[in-house]
C-alpha atoms as a PDB file:
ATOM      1  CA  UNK A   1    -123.772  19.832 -78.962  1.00  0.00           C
ATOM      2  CA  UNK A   2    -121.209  18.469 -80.921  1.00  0.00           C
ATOM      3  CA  UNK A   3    -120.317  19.768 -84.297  1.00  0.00           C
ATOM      4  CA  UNK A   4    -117.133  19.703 -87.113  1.00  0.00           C
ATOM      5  CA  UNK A   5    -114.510  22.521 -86.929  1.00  0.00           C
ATOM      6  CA  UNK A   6    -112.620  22.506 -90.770  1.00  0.00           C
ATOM      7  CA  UNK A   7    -110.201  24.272 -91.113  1.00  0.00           C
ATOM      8  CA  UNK A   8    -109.627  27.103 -93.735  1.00  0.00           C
ATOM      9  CA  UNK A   9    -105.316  27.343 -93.777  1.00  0.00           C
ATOM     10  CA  UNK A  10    -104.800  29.471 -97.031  1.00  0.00           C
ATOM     11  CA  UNK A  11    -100.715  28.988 -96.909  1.00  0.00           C
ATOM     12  CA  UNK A  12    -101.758  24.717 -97.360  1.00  0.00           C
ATOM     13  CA  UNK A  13    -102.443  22.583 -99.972  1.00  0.00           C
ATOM     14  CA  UNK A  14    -104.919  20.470 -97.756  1.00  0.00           C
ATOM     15  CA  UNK A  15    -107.151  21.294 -94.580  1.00  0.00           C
ATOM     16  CA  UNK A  16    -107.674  19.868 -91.471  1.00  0.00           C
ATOM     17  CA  UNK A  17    -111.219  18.766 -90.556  1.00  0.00           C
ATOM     18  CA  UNK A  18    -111.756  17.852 -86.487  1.00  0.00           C
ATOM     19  CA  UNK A  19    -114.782  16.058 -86.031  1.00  0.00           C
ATOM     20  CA  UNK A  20    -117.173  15.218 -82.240  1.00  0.00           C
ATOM     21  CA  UNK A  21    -116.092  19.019 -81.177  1.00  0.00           C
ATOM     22  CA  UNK A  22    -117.631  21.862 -78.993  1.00  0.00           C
ATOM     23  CA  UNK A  23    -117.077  25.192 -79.492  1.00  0.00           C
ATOM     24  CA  UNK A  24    -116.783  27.040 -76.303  1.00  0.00           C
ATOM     25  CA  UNK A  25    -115.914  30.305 -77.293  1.00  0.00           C
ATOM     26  CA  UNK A  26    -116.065  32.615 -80.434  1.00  0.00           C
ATOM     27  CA  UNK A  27    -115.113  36.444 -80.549  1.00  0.00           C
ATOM     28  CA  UNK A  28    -113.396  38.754 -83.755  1.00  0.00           C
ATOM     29  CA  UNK A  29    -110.922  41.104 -82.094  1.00  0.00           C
ATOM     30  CA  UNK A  30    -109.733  44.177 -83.872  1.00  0.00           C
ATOM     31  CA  UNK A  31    -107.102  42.099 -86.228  1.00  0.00           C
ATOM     32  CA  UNK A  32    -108.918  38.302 -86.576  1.00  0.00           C
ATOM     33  CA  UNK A  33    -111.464  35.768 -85.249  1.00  0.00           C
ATOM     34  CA  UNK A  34    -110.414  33.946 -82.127  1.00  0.00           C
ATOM     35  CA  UNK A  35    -112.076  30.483 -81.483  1.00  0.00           C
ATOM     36  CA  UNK A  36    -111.468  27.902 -78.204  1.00  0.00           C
ATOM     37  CA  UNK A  37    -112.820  24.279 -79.223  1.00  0.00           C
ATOM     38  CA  UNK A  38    -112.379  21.277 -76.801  1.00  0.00           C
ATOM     39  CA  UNK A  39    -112.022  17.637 -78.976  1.00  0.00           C
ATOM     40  CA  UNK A  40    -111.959  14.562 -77.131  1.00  0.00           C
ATOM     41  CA  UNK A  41    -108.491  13.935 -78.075  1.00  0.00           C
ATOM     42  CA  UNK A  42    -106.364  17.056 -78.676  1.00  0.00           C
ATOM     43  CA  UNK A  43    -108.144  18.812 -75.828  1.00  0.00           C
ATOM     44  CA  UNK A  44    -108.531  22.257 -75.925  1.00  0.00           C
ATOM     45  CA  UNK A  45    -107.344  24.107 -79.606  1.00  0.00           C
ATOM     46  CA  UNK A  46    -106.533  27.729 -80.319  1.00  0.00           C
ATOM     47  CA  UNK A  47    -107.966  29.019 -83.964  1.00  0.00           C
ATOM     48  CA  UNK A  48    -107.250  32.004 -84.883  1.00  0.00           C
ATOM     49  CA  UNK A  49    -109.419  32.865 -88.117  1.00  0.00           C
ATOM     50  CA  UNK A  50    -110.098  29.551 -88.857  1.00  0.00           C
ATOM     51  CA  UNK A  51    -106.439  28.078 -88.359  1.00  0.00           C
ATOM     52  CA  UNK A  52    -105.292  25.965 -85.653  1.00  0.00           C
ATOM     53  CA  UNK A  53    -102.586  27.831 -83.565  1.00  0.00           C
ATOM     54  CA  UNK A  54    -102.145  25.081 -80.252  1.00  0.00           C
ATOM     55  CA  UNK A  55    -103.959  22.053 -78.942  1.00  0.00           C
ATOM     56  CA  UNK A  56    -103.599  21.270 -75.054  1.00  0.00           C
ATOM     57  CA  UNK A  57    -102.542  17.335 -76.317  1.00  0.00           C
ATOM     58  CA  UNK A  58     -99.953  18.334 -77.967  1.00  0.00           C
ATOM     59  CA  UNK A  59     -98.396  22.338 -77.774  1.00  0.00           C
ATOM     60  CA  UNK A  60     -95.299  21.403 -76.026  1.00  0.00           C
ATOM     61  CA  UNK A  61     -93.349  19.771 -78.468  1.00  0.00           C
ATOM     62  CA  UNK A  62     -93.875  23.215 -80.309  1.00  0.00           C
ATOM     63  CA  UNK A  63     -93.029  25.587 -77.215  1.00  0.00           C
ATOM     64  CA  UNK A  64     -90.118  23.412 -76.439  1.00  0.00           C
ATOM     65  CA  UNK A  65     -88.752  22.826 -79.664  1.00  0.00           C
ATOM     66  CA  UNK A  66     -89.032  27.080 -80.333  1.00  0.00           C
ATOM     67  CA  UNK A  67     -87.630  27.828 -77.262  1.00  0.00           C
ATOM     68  CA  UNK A  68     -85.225  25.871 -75.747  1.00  0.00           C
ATOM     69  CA  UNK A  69     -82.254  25.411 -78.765  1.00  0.00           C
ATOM     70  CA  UNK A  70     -81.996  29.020 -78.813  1.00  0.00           C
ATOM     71  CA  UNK A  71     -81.892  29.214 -74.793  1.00  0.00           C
ATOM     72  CA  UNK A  72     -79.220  26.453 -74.590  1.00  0.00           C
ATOM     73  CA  UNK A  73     -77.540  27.624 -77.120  1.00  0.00           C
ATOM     74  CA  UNK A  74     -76.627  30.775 -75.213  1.00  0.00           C
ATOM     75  CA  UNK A  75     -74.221  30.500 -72.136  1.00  0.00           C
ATOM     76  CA  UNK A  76     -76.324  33.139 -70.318  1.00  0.00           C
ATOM     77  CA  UNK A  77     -79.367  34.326 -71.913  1.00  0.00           C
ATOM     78  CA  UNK A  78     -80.909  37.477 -69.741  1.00  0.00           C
ATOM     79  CA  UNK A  79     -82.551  39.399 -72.058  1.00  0.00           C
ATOM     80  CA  UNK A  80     -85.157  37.572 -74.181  1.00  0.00           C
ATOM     81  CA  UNK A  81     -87.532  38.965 -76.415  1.00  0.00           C
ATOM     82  CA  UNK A  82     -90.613  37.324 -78.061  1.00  0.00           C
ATOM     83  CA  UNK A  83     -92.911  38.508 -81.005  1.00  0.00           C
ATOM     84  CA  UNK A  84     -96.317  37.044 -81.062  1.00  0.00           C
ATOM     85  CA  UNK A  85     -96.747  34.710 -78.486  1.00  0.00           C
ATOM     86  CA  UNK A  86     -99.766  35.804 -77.032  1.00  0.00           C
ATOM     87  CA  UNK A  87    -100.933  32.100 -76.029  1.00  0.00           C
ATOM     88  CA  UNK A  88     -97.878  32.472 -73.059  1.00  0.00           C
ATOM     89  CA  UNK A  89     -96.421  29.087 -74.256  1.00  0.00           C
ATOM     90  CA  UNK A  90     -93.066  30.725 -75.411  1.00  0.00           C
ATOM     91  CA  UNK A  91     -93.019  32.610 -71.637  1.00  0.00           C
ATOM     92  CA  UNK A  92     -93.319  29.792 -70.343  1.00  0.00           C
ATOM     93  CA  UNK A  93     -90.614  27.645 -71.616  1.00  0.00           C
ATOM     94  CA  UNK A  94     -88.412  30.511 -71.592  1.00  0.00           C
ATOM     95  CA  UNK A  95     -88.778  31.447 -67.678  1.00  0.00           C
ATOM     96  CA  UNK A  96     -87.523  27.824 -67.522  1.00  0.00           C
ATOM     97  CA  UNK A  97     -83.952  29.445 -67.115  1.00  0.00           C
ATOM     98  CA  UNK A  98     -82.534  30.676 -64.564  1.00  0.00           C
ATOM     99  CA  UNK A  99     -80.328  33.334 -66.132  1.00  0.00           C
ATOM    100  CA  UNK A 100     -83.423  35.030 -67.514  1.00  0.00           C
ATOM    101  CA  UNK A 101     -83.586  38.524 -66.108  1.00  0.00           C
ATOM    102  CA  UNK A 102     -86.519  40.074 -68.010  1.00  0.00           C
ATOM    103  CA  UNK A 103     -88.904  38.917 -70.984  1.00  0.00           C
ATOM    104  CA  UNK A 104     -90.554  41.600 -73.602  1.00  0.00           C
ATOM    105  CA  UNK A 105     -93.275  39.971 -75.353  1.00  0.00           C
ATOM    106  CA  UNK A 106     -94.591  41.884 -77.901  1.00  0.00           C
ATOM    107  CA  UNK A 107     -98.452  40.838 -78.876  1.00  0.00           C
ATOM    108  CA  UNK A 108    -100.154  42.544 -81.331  1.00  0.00           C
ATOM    109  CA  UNK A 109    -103.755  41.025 -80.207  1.00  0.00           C
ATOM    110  CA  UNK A 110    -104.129  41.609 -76.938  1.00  0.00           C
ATOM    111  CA  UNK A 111    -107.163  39.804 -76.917  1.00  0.00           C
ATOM    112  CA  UNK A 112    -105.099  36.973 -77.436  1.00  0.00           C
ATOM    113  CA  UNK A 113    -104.011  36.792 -74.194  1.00  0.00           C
ATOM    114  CA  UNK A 114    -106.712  37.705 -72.480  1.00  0.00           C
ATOM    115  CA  UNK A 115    -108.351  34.529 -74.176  1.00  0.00           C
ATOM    116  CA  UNK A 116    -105.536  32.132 -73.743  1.00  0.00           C
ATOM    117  CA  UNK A 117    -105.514  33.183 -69.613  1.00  0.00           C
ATOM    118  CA  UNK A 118    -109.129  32.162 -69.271  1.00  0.00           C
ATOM    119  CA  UNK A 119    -109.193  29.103 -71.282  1.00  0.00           C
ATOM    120  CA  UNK A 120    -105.812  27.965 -71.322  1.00  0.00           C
ATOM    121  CA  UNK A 121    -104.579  28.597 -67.867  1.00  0.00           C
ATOM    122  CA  UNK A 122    -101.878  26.207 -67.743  1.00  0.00           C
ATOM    123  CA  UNK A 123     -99.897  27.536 -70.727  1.00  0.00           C
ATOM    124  CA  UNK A 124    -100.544  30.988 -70.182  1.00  0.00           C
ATOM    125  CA  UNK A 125     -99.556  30.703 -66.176  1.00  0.00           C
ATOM    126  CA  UNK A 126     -96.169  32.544 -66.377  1.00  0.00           C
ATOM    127  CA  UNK A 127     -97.403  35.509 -68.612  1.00  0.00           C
ATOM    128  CA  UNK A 128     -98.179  37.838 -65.684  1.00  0.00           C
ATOM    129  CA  UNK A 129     -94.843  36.758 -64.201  1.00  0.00           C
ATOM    130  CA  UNK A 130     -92.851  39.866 -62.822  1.00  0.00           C
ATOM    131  CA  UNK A 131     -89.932  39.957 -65.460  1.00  0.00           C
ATOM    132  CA  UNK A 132     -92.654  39.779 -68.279  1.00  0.00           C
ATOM    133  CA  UNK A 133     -93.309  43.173 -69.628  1.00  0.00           C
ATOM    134  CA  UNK A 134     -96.253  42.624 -72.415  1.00  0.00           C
ATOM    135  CA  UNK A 135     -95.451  45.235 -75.394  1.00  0.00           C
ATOM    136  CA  UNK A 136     -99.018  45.829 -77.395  1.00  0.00           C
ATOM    137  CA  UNK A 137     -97.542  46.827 -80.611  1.00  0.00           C
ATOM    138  CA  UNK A 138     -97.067  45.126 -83.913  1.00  0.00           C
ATOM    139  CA  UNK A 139     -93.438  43.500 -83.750  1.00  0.00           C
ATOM    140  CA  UNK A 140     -91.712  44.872 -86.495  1.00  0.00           C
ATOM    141  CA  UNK A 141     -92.951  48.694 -85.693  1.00  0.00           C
ATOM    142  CA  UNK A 142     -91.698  47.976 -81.883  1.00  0.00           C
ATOM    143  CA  UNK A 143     -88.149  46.929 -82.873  1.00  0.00           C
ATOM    144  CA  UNK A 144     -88.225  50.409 -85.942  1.00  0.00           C
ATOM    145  CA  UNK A 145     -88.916  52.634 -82.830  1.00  0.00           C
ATOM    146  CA  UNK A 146     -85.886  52.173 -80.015  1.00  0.00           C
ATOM    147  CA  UNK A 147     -82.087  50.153 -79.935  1.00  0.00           C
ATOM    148  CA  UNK A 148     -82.171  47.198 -77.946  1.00  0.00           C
ATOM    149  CA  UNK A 149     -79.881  44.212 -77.217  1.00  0.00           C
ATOM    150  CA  UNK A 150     -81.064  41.300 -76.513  1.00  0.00           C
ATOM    151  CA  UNK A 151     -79.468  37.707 -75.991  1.00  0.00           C
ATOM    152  CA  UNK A 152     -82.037  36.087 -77.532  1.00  0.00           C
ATOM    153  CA  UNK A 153     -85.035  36.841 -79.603  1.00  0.00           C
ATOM    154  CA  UNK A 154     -87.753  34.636 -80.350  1.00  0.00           C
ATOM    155  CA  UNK A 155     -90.871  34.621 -83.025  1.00  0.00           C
ATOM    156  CA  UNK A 156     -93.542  32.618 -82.160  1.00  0.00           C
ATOM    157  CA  UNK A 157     -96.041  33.958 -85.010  1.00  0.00           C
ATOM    158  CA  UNK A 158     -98.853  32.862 -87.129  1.00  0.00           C
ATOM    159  CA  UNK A 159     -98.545  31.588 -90.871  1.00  0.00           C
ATOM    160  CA  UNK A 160     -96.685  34.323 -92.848  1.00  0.00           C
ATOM    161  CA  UNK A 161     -99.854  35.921 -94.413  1.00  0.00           C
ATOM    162  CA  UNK A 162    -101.751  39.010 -93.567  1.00  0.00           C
ATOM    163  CA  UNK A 163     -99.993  40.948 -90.215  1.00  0.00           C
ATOM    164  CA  UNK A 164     -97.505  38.177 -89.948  1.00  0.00           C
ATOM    165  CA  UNK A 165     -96.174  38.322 -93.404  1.00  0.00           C
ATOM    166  CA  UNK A 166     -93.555  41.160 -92.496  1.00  0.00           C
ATOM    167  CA  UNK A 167     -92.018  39.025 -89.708  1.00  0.00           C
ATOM    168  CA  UNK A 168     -90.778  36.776 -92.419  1.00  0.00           C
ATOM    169  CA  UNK A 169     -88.920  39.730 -94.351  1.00  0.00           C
ATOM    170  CA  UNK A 170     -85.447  40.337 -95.023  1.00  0.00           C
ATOM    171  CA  UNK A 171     -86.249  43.398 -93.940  1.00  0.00           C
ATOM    172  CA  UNK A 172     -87.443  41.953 -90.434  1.00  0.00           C
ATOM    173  CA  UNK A 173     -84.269  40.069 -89.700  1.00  0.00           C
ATOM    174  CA  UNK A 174     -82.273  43.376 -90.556  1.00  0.00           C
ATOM    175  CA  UNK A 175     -84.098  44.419 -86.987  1.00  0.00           C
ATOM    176  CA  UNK A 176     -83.562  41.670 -85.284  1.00  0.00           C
ATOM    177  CA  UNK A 177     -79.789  41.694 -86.026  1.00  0.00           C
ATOM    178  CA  UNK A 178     -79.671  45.354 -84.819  1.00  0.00           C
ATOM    179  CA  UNK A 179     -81.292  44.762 -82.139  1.00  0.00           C
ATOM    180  CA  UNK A 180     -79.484  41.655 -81.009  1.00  0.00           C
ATOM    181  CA  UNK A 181     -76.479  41.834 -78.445  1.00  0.00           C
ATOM    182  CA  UNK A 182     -73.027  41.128 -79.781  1.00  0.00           C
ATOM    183  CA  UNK A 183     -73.574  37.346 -79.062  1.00  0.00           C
ATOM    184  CA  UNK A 184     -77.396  37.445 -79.513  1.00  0.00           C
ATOM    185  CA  UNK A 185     -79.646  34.586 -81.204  1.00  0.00           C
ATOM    186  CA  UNK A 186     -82.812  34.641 -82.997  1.00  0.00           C
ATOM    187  CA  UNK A 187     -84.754  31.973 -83.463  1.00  0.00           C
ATOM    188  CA  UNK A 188     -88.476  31.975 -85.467  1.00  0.00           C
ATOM    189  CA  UNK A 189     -90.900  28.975 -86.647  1.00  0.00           C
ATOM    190  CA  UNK A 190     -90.987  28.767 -90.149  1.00  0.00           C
ATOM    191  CA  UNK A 191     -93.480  26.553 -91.352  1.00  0.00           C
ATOM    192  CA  UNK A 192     -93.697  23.164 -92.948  1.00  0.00           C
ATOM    193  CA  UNK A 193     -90.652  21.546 -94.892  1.00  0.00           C
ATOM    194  CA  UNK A 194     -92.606  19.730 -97.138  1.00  0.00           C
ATOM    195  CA  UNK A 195     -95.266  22.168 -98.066  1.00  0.00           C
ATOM    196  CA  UNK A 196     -93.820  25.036 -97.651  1.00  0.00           C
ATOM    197  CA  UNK A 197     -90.566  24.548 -98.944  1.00  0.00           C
ATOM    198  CA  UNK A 198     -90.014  27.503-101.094  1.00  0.00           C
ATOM    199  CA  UNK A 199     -90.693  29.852 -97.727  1.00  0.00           C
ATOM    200  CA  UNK A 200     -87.998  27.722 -95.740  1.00  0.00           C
ATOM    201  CA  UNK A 201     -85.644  28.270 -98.259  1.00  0.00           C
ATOM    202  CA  UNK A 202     -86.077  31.856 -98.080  1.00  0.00           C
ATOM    203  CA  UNK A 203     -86.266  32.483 -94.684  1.00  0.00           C
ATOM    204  CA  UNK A 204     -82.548  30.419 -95.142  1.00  0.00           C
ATOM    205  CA  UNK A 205     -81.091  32.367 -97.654  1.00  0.00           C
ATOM    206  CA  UNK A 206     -82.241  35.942 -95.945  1.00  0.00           C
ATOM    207  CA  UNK A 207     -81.220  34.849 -92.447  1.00  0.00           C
ATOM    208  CA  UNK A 208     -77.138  33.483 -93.789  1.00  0.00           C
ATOM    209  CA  UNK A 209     -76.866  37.031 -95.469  1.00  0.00           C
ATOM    210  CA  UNK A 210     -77.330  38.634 -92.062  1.00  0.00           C
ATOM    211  CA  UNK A 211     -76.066  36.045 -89.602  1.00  0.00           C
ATOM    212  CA  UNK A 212     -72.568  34.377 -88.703  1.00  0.00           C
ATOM    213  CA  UNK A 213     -74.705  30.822 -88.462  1.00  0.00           C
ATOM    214  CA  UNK A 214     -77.910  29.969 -89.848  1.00  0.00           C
ATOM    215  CA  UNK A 215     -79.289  26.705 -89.725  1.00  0.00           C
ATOM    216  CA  UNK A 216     -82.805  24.939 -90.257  1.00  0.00           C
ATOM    217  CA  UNK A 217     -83.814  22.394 -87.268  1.00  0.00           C
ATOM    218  CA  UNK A 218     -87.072  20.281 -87.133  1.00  0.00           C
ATOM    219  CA  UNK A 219     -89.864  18.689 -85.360  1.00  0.00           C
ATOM    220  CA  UNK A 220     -92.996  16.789 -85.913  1.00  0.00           C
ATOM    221  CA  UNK A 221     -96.207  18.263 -85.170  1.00  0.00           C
ATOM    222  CA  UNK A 222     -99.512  16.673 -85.649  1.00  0.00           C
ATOM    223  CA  UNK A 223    -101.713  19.603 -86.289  1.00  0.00           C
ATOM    224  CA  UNK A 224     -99.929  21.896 -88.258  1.00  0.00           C
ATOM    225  CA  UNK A 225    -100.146  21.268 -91.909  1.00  0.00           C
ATOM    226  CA  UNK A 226     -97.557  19.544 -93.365  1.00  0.00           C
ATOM    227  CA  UNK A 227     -96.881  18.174 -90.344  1.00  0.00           C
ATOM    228  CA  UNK A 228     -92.456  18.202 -90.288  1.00  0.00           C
ATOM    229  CA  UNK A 229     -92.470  21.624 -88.743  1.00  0.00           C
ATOM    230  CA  UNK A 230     -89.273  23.838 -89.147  1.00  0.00           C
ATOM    231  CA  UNK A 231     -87.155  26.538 -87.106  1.00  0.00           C
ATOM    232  CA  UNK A 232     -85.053  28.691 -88.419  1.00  0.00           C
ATOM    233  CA  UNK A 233     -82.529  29.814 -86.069  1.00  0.00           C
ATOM    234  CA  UNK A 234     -79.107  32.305 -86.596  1.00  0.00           C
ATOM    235  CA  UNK A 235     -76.368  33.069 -84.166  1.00  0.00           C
ATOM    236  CA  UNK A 236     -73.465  36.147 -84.318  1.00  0.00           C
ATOM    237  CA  UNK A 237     -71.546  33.788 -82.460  1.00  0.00           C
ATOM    238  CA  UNK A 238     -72.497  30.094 -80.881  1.00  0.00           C
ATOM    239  CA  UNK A 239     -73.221  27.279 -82.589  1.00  0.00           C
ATOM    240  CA  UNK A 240     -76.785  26.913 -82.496  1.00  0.00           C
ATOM    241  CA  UNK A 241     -76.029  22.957 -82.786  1.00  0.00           C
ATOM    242  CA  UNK A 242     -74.315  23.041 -79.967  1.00  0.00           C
ATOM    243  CA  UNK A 243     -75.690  23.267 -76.301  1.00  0.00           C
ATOM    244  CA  UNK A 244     -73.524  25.573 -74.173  1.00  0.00           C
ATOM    245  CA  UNK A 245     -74.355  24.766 -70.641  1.00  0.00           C
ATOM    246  CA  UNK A 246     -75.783  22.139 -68.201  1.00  0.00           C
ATOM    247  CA  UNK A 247     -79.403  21.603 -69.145  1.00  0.00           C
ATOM    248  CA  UNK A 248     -81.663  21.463 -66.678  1.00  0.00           C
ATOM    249  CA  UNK A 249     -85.459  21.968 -65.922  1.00  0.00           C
ATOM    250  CA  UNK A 250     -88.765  19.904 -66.515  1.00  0.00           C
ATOM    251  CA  UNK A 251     -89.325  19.544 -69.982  1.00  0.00           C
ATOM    252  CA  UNK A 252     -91.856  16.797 -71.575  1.00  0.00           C
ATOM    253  CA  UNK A 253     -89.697  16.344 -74.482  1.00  0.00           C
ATOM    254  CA  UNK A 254     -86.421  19.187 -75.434  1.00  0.00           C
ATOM    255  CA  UNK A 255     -83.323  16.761 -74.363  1.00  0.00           C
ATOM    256  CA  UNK A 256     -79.070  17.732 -75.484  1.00  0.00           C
ATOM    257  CA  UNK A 257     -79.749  15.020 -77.948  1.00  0.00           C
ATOM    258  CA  UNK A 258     -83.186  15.912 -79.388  1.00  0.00           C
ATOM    259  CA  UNK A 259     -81.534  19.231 -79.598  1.00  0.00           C
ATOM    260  CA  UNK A 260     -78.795  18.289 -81.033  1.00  0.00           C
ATOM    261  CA  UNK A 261     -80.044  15.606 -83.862  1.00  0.00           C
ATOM    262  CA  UNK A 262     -83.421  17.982 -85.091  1.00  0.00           C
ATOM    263  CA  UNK A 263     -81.038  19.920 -87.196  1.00  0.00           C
ATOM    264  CA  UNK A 264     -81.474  18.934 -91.002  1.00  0.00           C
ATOM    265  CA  UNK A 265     -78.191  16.607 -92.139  1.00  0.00           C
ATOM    266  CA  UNK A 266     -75.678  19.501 -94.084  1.00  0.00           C
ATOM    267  CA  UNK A 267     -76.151  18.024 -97.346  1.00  0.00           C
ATOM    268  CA  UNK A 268     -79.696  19.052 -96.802  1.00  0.00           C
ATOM    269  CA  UNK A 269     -78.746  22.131 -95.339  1.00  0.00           C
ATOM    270  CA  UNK A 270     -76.514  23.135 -97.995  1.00  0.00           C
ATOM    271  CA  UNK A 271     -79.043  22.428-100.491  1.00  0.00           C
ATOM    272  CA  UNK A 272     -82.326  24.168 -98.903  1.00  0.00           C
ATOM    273  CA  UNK A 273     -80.035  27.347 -98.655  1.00  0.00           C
ATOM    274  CA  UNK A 274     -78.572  27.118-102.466  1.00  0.00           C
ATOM    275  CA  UNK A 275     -82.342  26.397-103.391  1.00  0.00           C
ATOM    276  CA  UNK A 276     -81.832  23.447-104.927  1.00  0.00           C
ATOM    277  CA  UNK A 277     -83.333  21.124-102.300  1.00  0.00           C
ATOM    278  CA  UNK A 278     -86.190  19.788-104.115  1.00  0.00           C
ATOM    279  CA  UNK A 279     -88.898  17.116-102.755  1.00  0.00           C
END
């Protein structure tokens, strides 16, 4: 029977309503409500207490866009880790390259994945891959407890309220720096441009104190709120801007030159980290 899913984003000024939809599966694990809905245009969607996390139509510009400028950005990423994630998406797009050697994905909600495998096989395919250790621990406590270094680190997380909110810390990034190799990257969404521009700025600010380069990138996504979607992504040492080595793999969309033109003009740049970008 069909029925209206609305959603109930507290970090947006307006919510999304999604009309002529089934909902096929419904469950609160120990840290939110999951929900699976199929619509007869975005497919499949991911909810996670009440908030739409992926749609089958359309996740790939997302997984792409997170992943691959911080992959190609590295000469030889190995060691990758991802926080959050649980959908597999990020796995994925990251066992896309062949210098990968092992991925830690850290997943607070295992139930997550555990959904995402039986309803969204084809994004979830590579989680159970052999170089994917899964990590059930909240991200920031994982990264407190042991000294890592990893080429590349990756957060694929939820709006920055409730368990996500510390992933978006100064504090946060302070791990991720230590536990970055000499040449490491990070890379983490960070929400809309337009509507959540006091966030992106600092997310900015927090990750140039730490980081050698720091720089804002973007993409358009049709069912996030606010729709012009930001990454923030810092380097110790490449040019995030830059791609550093041959691409190639199948991707629907990531291209050198999409990589290399999503990153925000530096007029804008400069502004959004001084804080006086204003729109």
């Amino acid at each position: 029977m069909y029925s209206s899913f609305s959603e109930k984003d507290p970090f947006s000024p307006v919510n999304y309503n999604y009309s002529d939809i089934i909902e096929i599966h419904n469950e609160d694990s120990e840290f939110q409500q999951i929900q699976v809905f199929e619509h007869p245009f975005f497919g499949r969607i991911l909810a996670l207490d009440g908030v739409t996390q992926l749609t089958t139509k359309d996740e790939f510009f997302y997984h792409e866009m997170l992943v691959h400028p911080a992959m190609f950005t590295h000469p030889k990423p190995q060691q990758v880790i991802i926080i959050g994630g649980g959908d597999g998406g990020s796995v994925r797009e990251v066992l896309k390259h062949p210098y990968v050697e092992s991925v830690t994905l850290v997943e607070m909600d295992m139930k997550v994945i555990e959904v995402c495998q039986k309803f969204f096989p084809k994004i979830s395919e590579s989680i159970n891959d052999p170089k994917v250790q899964i990590i059930s621990q909240d991200g920031l406590k994982f990264l407190q407890n042991d000294s890592f270094a990893f080429d590349v680190a990756i957060v694929d997380s939820t709006d920055p309220i409730g368990p996500a909110k510390d992933l978006f810390s100064e504090y946060f990034y302070a791990l991720i720096d230590k536990n970055l190799d000499t040449d490491g990257i990070f890379v983490t969404q960070s929400e809309s441009l337009l509507f959540h521009l006091p966030h992106v700025t600092r997310v900015q600010q927090n990750l140039k104190n730490l980081f050698a380069l720091s720089f804002c990138y973007t993409q358009a996504l049709s069912t996030y709120a606010g729709n012009w979607w930001t990454f923030s992504i810092a380097s110790k040492r490449f040019d995030p801007r830059q791609v550093s080595r041959k691409v190639q793999g199948e991707f629907r969309y990531y291209s050198p030159e999409v990589h290399m033109k999503a990153f925000l003009p530096d007029s804008i740049q400069d502004a959004l980290v001084s804080g006086k970008l204003d729109w």
